[in-house]
N, C-alpha and C. Protein backbone atom coordinates (compact mmCIF):
# COMPACT_ATOMS: atom_id res chain seq x y z
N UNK A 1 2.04 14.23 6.23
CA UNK A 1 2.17 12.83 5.91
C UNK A 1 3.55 12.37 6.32
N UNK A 2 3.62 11.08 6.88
CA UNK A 2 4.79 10.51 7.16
C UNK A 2 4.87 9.14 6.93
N UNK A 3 5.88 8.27 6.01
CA UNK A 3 6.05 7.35 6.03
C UNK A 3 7.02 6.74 6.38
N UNK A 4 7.42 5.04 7.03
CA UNK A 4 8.88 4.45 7.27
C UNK A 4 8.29 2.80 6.49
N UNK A 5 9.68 2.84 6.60
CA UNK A 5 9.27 0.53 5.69
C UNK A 5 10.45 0.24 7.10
N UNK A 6 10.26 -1.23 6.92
CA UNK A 6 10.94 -2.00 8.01
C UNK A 6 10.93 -3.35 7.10
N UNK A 7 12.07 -4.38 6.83
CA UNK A 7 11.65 -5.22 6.24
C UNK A 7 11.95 -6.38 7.17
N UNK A 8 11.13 -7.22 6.37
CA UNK A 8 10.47 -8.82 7.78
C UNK A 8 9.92 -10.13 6.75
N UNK A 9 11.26 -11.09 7.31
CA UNK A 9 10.15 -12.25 6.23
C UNK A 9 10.49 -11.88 4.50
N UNK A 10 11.26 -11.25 4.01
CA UNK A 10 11.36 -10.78 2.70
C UNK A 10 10.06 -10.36 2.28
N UNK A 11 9.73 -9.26 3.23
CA UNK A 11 8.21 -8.75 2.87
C UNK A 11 8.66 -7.03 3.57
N UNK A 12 9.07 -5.97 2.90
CA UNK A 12 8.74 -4.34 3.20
C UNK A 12 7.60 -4.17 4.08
N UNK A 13 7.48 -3.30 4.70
CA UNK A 13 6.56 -3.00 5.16
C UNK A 13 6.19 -1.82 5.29
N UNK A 14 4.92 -0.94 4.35
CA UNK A 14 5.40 0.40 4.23
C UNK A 14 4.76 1.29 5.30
N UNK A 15 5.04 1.56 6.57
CA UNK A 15 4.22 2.13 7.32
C UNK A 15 3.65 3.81 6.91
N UNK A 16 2.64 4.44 6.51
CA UNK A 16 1.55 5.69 6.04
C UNK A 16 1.11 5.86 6.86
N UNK A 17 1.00 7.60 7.07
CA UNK A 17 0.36 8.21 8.20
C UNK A 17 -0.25 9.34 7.63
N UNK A 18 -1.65 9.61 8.10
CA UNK A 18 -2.06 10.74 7.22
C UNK A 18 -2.87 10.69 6.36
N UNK A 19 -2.79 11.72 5.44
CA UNK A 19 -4.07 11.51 3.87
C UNK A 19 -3.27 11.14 2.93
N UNK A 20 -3.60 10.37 2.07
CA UNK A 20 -2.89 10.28 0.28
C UNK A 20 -3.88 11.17 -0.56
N UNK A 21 -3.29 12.32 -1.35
CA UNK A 21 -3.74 12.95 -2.06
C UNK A 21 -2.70 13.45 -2.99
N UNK A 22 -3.02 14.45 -3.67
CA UNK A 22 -2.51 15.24 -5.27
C UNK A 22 -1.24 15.79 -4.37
N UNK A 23 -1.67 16.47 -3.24
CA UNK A 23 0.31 16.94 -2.66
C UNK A 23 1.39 15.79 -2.03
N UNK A 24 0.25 14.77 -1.48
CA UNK A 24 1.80 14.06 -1.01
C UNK A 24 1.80 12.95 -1.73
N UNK A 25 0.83 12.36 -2.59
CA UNK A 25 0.67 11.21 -3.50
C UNK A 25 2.43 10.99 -4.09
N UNK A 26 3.03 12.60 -4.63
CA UNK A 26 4.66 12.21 -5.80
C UNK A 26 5.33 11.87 -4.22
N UNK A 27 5.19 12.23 -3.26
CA UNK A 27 6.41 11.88 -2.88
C UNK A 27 6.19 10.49 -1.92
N UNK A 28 4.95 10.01 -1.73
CA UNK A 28 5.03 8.79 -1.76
C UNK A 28 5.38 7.80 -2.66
N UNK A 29 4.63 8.03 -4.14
CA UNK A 29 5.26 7.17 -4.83
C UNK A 29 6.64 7.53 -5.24
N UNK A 30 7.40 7.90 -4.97
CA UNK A 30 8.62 7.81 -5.06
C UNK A 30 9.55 7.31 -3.70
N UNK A 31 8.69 7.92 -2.47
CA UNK A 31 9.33 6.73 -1.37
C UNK A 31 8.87 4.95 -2.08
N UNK A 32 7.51 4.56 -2.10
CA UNK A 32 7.15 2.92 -2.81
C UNK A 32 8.57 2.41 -3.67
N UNK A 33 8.60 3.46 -5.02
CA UNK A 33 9.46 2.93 -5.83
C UNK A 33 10.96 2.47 -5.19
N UNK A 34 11.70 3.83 -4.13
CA UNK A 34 12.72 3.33 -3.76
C UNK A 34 12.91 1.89 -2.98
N UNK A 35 11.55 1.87 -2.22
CA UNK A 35 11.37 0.71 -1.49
C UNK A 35 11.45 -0.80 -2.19
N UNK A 36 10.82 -0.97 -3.23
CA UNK A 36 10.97 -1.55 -4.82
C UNK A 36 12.83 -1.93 -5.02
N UNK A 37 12.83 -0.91 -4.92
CA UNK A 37 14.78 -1.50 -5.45
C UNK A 37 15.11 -2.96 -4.26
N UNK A 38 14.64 -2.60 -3.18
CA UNK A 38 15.29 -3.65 -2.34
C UNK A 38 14.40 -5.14 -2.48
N UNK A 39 13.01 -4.94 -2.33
CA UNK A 39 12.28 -5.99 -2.13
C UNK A 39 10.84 -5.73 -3.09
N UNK A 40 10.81 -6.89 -4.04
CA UNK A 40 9.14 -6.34 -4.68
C UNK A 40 7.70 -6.54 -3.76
N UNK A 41 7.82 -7.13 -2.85
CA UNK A 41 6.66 -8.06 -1.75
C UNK A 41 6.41 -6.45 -0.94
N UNK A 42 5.62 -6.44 -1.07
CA UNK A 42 5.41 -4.62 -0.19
C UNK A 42 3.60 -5.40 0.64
N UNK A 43 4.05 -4.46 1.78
CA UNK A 43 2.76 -4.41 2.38
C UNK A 43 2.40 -2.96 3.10
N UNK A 44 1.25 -2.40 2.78
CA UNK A 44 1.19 -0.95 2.94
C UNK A 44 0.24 -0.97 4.10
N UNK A 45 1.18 -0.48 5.54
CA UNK A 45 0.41 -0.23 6.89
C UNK A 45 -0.66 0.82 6.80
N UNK A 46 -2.47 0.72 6.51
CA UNK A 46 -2.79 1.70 6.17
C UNK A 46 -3.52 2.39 7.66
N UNK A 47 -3.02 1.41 8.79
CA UNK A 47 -3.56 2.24 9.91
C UNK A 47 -3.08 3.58 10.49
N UNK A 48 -2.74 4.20 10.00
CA UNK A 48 -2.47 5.65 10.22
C UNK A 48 -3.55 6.62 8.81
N UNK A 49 -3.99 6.25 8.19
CA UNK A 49 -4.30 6.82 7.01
C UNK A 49 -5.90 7.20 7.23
N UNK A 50 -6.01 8.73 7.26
CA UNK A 50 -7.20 8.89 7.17
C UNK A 50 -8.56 9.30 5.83
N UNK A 51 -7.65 9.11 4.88
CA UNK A 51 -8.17 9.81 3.85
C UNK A 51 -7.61 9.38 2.18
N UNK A 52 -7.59 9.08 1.26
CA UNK A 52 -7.18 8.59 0.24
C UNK A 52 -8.05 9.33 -0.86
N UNK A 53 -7.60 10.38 -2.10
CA UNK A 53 -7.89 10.94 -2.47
C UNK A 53 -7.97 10.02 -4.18
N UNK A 54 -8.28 10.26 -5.25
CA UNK A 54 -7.88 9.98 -6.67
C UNK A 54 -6.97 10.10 -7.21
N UNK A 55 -6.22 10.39 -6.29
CA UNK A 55 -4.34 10.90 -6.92
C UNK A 55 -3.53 10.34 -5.85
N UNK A 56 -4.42 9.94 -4.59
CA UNK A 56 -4.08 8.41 -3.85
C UNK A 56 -4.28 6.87 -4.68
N UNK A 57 -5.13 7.03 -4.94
CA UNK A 57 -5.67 6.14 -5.91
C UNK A 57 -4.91 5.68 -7.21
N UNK A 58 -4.52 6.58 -7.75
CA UNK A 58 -3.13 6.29 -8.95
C UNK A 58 -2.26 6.12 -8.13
N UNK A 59 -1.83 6.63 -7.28
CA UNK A 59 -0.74 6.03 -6.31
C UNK A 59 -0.48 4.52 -6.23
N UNK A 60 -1.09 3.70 -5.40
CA UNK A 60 -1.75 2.52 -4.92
C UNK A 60 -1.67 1.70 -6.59
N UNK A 61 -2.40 2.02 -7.57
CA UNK A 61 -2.29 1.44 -9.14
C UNK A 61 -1.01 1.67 -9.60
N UNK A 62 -0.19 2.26 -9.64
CA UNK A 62 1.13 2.51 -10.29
C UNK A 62 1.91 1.24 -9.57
N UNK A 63 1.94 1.50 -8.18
CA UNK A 63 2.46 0.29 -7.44
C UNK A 63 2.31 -0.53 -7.21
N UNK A 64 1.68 -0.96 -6.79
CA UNK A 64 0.81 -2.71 -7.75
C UNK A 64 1.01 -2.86 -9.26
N UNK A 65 0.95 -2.09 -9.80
CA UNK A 65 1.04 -2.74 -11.32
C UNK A 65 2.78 -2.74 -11.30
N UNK A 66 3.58 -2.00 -11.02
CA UNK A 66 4.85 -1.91 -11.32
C UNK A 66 5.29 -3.26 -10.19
N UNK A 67 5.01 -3.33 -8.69
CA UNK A 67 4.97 -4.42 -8.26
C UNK A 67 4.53 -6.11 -8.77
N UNK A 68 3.68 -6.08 -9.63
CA UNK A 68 3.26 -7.19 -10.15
C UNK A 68 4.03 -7.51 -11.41
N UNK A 69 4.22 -6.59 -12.03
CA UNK A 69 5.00 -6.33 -13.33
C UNK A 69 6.58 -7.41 -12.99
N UNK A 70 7.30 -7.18 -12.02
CA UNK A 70 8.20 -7.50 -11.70
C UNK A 70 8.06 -9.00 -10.28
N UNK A 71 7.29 -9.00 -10.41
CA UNK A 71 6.94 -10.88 -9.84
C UNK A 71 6.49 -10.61 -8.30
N UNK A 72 6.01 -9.21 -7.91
CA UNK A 72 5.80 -9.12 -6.56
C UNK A 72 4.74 -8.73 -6.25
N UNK A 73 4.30 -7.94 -5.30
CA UNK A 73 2.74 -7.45 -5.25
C UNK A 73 2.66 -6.32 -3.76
N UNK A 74 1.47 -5.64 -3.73
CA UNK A 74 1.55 -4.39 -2.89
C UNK A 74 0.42 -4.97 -2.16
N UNK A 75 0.17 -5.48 -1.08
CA UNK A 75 -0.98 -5.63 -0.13
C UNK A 75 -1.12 -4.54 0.45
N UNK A 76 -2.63 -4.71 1.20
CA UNK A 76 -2.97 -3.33 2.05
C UNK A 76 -3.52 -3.96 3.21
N UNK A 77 -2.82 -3.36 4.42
CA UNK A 77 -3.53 -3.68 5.69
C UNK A 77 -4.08 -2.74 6.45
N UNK A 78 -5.05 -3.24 7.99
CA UNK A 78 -5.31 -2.13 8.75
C UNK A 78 -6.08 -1.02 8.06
N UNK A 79 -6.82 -1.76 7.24
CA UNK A 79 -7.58 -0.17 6.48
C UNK A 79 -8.83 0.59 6.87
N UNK A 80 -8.85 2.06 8.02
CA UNK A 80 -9.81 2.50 8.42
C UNK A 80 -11.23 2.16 7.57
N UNK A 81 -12.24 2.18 8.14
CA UNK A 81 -13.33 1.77 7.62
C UNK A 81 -13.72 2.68 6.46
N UNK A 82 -13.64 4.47 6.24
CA UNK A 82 -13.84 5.40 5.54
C UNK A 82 -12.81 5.37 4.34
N UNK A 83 -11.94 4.69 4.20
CA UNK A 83 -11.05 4.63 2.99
C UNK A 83 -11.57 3.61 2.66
N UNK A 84 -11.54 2.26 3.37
CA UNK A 84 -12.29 1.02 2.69
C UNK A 84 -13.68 1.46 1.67
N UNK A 85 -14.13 2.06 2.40
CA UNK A 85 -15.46 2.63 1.13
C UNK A 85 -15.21 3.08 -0.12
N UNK A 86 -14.01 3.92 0.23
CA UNK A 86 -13.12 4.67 -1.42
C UNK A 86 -12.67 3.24 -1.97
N UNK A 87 -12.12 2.70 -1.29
CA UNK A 87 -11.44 1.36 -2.02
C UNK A 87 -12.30 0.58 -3.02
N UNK A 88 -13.46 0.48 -1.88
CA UNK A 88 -14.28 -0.16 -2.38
C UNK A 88 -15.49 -0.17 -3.33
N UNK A 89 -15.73 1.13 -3.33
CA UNK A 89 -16.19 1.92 -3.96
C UNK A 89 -15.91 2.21 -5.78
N UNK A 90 -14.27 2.46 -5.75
CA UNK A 90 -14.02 2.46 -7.23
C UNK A 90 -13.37 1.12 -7.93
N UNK A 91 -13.86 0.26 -6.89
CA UNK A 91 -13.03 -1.15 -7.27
C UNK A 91 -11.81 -1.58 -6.95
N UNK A 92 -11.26 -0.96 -5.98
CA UNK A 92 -9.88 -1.32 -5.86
C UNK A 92 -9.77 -1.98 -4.61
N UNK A 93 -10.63 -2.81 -4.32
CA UNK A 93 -11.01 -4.16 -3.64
C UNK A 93 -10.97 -5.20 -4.21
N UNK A 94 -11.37 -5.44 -5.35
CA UNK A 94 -11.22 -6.50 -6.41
C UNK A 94 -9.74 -6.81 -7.26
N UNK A 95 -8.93 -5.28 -7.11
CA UNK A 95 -7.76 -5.08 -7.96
C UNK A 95 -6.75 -5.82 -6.50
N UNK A 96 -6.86 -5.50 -5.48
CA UNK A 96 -6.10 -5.23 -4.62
C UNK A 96 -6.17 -6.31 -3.11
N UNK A 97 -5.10 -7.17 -2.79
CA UNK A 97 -5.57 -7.88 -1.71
C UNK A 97 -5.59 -6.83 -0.03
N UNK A 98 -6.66 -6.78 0.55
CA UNK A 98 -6.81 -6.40 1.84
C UNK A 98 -6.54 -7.28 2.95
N UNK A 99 -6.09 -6.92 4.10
CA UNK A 99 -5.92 -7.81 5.05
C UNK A 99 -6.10 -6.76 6.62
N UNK A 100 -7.00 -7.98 7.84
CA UNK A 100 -7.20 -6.89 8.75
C UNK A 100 -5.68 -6.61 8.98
N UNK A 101 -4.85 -7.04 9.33
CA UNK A 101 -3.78 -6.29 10.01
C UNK A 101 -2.09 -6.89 9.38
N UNK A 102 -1.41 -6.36 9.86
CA UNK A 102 -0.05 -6.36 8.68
C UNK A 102 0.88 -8.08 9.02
N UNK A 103 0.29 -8.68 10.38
CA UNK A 103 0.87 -9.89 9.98
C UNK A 103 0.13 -10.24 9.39
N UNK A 104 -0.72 -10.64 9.35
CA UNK A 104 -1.73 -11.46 8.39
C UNK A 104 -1.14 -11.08 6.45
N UNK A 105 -1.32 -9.86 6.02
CA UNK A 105 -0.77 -9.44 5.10
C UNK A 105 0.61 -10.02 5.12
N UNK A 106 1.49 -9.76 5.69
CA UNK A 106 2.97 -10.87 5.65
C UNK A 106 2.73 -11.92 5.09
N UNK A 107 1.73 -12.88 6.37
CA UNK A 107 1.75 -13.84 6.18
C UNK A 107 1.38 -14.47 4.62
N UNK A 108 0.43 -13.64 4.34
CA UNK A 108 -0.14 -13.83 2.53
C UNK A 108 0.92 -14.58 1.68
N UNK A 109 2.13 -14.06 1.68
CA UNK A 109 2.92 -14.06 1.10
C UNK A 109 3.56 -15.45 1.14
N UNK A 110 3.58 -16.28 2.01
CA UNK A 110 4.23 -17.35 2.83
C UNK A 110 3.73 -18.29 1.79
N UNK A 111 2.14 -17.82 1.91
CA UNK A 111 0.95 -19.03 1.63
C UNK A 111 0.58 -19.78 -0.08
């Protein structure tokens, strides 16, 4: 797994590569949180991501809620079609705004 942020527009941008699961889930959310200190507006590049596990899944909820908590929010873009099913699947389509691709997600923010 590899992640970078780039920030644009007072909007992070968290670029993910790889699976989210139970081994790299802590040390993503602890890259999110640091990302958090600078800017609450996060948008999570999920086109590298092949896989999102239930301990991806608390991932993604911790950060959004701690993001919202504090007046900001965690979008998700670019999301392979096989995670969209997980997403969508346990509801975290309804919890969570999707967007096809990461300007568009930026742009959310504007609007």
């Amino acid at each position: 797994m590899g992640f970078k942020s780039k920030m644009t527009d007072n909007v992070i941008i968290v670029s993910i590569e790889g699976q989210i699961d139970a081994v790299t889930g802590p040390e993503l959310t602890e890259f999110l949180q640091a990302q958090m200190k600078d800017q609450i507006n996060l948008v999570a590049d999920f086109s590298k991501v092949d896989f999102i596990s239930s301990a991806g899944l608390r991932v993604l909820l911790g950060t959004v809620k701690d993001a919202r908590r504090q007046g900001g929010d965690l979008r998700l873009a670019s999301v392979h079609e096989d995670v969209n099913k997980v997403l969508s699947v346990t509801g975290f389509t309804r919890i969570m705004k999707i967007f096809s691709d990461v300007e568009e997600a930026v742009e959310s923010y504007s609007s």
